[in-house]
C-alpha atoms as a PDB file:
ATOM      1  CA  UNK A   1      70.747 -56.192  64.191  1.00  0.00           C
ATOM      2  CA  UNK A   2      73.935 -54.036  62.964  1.00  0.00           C
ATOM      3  CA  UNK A   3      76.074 -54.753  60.767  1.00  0.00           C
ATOM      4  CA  UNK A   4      79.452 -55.275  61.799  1.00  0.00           C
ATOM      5  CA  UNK A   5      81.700 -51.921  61.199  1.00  0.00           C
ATOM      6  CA  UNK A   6      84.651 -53.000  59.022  1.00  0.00           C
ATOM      7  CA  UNK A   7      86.452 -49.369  59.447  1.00  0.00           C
ATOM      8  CA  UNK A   8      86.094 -46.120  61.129  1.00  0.00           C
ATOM      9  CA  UNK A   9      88.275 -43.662  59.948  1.00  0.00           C
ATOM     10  CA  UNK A  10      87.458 -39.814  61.588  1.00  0.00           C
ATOM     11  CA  UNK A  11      89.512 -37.082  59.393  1.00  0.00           C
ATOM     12  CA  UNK A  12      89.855 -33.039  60.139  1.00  0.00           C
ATOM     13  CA  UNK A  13      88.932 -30.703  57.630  1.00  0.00           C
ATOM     14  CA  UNK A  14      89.944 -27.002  58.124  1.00  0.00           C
ATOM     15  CA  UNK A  15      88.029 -24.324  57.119  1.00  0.00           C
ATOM     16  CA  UNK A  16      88.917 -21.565  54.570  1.00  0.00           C
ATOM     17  CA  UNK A  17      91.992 -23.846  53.504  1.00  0.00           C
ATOM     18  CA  UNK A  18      91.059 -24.044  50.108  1.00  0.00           C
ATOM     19  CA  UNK A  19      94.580 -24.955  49.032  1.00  0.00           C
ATOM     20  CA  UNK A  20      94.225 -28.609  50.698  1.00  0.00           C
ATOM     21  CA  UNK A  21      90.111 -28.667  49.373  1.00  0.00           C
ATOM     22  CA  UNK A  22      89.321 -32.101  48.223  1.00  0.00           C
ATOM     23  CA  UNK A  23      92.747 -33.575  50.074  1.00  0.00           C
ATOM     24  CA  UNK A  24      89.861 -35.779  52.592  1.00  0.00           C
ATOM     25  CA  UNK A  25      88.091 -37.227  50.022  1.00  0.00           C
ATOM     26  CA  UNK A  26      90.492 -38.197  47.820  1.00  0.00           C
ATOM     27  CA  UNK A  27      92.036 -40.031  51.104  1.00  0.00           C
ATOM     28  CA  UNK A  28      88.568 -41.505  52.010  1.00  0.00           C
ATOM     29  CA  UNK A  29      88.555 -42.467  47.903  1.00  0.00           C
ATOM     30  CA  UNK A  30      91.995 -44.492  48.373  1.00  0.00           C
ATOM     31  CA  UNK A  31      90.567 -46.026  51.475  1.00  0.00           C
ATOM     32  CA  UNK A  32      87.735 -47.588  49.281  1.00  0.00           C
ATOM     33  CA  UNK A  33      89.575 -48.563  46.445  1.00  0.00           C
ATOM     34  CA  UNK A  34      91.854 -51.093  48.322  1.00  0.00           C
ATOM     35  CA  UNK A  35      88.448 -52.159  50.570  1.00  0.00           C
ATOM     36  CA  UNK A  36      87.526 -53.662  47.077  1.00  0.00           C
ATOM     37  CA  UNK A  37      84.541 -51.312  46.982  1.00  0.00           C
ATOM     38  CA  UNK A  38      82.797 -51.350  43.392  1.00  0.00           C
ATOM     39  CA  UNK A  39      83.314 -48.510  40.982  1.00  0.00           C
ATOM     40  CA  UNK A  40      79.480 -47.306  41.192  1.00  0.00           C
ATOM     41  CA  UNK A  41      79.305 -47.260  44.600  1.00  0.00           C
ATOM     42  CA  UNK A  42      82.903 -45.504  45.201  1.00  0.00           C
ATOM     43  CA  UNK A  43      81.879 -42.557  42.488  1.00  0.00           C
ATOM     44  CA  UNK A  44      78.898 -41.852  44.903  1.00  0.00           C
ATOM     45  CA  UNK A  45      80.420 -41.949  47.594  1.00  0.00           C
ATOM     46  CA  UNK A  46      83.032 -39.985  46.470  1.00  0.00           C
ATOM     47  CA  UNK A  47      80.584 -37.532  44.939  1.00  0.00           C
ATOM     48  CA  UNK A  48      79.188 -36.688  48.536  1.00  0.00           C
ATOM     49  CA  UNK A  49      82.461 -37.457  50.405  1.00  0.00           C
ATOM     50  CA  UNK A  50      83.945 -34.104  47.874  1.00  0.00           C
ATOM     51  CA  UNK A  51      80.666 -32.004  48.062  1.00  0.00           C
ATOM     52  CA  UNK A  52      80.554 -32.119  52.159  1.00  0.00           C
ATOM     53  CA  UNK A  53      84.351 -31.506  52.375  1.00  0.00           C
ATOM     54  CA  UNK A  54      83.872 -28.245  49.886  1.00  0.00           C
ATOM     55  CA  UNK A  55      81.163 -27.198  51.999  1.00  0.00           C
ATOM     56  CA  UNK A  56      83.025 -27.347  55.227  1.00  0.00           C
ATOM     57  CA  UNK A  57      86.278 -25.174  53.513  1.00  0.00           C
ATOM     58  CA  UNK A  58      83.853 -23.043  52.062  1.00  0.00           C
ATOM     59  CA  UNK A  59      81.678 -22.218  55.159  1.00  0.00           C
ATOM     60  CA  UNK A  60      83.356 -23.287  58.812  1.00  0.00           C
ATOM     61  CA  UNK A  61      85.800 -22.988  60.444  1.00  0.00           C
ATOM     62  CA  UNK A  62      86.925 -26.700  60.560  1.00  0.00           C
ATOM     63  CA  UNK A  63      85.082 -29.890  60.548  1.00  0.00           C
ATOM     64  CA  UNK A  64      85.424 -33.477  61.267  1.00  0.00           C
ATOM     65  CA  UNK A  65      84.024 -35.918  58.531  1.00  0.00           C
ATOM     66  CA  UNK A  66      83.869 -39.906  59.814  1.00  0.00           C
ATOM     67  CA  UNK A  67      83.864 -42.492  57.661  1.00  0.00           C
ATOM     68  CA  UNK A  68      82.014 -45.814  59.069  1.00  0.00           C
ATOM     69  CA  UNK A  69      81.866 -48.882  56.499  1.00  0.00           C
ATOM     70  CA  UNK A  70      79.968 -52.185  56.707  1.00  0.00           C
ATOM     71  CA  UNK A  71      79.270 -55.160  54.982  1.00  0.00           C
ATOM     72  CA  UNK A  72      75.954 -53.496  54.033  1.00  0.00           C
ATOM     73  CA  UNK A  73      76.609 -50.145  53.991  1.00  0.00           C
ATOM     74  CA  UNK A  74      79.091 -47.218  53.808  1.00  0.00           C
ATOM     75  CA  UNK A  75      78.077 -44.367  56.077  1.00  0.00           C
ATOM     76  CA  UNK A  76      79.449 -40.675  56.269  1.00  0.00           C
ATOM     77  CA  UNK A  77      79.079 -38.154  58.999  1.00  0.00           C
ATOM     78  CA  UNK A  78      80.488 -34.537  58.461  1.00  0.00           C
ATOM     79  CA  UNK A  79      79.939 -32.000  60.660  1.00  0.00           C
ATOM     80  CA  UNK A  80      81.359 -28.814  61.278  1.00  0.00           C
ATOM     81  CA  UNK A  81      81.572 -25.563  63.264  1.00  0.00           C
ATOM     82  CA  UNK A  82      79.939 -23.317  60.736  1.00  0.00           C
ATOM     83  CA  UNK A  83      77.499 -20.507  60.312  1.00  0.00           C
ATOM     84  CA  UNK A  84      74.476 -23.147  59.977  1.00  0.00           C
ATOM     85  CA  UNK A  85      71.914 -23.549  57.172  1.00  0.00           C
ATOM     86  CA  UNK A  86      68.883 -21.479  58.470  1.00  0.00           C
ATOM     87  CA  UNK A  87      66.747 -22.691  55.904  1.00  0.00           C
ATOM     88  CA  UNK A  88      67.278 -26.864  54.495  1.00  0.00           C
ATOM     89  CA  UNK A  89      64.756 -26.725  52.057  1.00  0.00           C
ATOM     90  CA  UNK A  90      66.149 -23.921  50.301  1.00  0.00           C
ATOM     91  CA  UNK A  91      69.117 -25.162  50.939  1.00  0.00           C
ATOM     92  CA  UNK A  92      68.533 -28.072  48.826  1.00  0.00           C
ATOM     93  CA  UNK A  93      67.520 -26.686  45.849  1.00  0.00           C
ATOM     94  CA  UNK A  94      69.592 -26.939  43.266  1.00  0.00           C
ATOM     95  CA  UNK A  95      71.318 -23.561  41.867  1.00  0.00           C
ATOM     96  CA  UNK A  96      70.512 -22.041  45.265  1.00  0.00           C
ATOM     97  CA  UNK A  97      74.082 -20.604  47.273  1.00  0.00           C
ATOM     98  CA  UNK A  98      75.482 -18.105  49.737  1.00  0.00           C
ATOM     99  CA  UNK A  99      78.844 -18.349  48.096  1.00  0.00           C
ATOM    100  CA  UNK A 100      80.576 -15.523  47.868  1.00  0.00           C
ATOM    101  CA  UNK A 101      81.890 -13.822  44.384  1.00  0.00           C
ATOM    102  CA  UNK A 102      85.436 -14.946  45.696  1.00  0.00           C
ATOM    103  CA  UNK A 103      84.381 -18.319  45.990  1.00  0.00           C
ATOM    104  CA  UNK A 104      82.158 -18.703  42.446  1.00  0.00           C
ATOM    105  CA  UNK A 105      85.876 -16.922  41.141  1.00  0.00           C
ATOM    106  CA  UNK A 106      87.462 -20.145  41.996  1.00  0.00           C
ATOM    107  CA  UNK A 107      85.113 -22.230  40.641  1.00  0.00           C
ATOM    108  CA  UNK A 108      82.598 -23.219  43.356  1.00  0.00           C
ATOM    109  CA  UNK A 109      79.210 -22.283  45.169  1.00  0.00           C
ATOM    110  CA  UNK A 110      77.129 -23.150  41.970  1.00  0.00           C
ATOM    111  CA  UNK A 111      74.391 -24.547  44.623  1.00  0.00           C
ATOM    112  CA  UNK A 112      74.701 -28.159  43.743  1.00  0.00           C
ATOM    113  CA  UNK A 113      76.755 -29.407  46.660  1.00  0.00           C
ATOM    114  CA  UNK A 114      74.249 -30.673  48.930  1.00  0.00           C
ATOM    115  CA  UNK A 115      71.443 -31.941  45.719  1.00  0.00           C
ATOM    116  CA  UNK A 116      73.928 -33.680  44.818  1.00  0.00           C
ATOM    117  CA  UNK A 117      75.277 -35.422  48.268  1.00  0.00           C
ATOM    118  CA  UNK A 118      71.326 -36.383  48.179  1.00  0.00           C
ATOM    119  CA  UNK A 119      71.203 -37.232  44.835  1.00  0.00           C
ATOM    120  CA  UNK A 120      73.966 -39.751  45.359  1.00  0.00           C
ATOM    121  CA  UNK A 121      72.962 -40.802  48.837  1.00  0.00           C
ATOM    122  CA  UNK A 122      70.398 -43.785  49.719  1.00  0.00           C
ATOM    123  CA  UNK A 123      69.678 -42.017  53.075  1.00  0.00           C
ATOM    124  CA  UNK A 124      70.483 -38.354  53.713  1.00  0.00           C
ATOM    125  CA  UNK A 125      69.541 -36.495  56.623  1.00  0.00           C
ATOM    126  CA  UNK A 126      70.710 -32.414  57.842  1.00  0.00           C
ATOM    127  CA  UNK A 127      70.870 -31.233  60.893  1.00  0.00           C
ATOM    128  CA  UNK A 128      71.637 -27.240  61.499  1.00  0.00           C
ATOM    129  CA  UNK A 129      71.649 -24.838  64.274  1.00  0.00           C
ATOM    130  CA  UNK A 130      72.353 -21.668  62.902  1.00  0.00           C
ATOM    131  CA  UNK A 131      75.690 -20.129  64.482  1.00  0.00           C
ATOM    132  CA  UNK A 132      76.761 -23.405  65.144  1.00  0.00           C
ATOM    133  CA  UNK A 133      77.397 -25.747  62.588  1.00  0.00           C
ATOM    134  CA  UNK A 134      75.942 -28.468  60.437  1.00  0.00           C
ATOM    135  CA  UNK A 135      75.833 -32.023  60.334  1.00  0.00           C
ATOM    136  CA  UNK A 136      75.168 -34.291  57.198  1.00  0.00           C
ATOM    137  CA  UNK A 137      74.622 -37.839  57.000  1.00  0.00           C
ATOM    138  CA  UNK A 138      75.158 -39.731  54.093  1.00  0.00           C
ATOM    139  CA  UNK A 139      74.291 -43.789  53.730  1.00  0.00           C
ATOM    140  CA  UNK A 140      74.806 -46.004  50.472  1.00  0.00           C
ATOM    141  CA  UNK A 141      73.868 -49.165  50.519  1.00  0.00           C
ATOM    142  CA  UNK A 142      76.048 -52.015  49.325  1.00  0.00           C
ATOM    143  CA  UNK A 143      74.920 -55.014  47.180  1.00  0.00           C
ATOM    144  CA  UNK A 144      74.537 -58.272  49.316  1.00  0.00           C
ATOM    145  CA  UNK A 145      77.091 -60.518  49.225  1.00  0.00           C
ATOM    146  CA  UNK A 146      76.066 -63.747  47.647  1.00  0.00           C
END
């Protein structure tokens, strides 16, 4: 059985806008906060909520990241239409980036965006087709209501 969603918010990211970076998850952070989610779970999610919308700015050229909560679970989708990630594995080693030199200028593309969206993630899954984008899913569990 599924548990009943409680919200479904979908929110556009656009690419290369790196003046509005981190404007969706501090949104999706709000959103929480007045849900009553718990400060642990909130900094994770928040955590991977920031990393995924980075990644998006940094790489595609816009993105849609969907926010789906439950009484068991909060759940985040991003995907975009990006270059792709031809190799995960790689991908998800930590220190490892395409950034650019602009990019590490203004502070970012130190190749711990997606270890830590799994780090902070109960389920994580990535799917990629190169030249055409990425999607992430991100799950964390909420304690059971007593």
């Amino acid at each position: 059985m599924t548990a009943m969603e409680l919200l479904r918010e979908c929110y556009e990211i656009q690419g290369k806008n790196f003046d509005k970076a981190g404007e969706v998850s501090g949104e999706i952070k709000v959103v929480l906060r007045d849900l009553g989610i718990d400060a642990a779970h909130l900094r994770r999610l928040v955590i991977v909520a920031f990393e995924a919308e980075m990644n998006v700015v940094m790489y595609a050229q816009r993105g849609t990241m969907t926010l789906i909560v439950t009484e068991e679970d909060i759940n985040l989708e991003t995907t975009d239409e990006g270059p792709g990630i031809p190799d995960i594995e790689l991908a998800l080693q930590e220190g490892y980036s395409t950034a650019s030199d602009e990019m590490r200028e203004m502070g970012f593309g130190f190749g711990m965006g997606l270890p830590n969206m799994k780090k902070n993630s109960d389920e994580f899954r990535i799917e990629s087709n190169v030249g055409k984008g990425t999607s992430v899913f991100s799950k964390i569990r909420l304690p059971a209501h007593e």
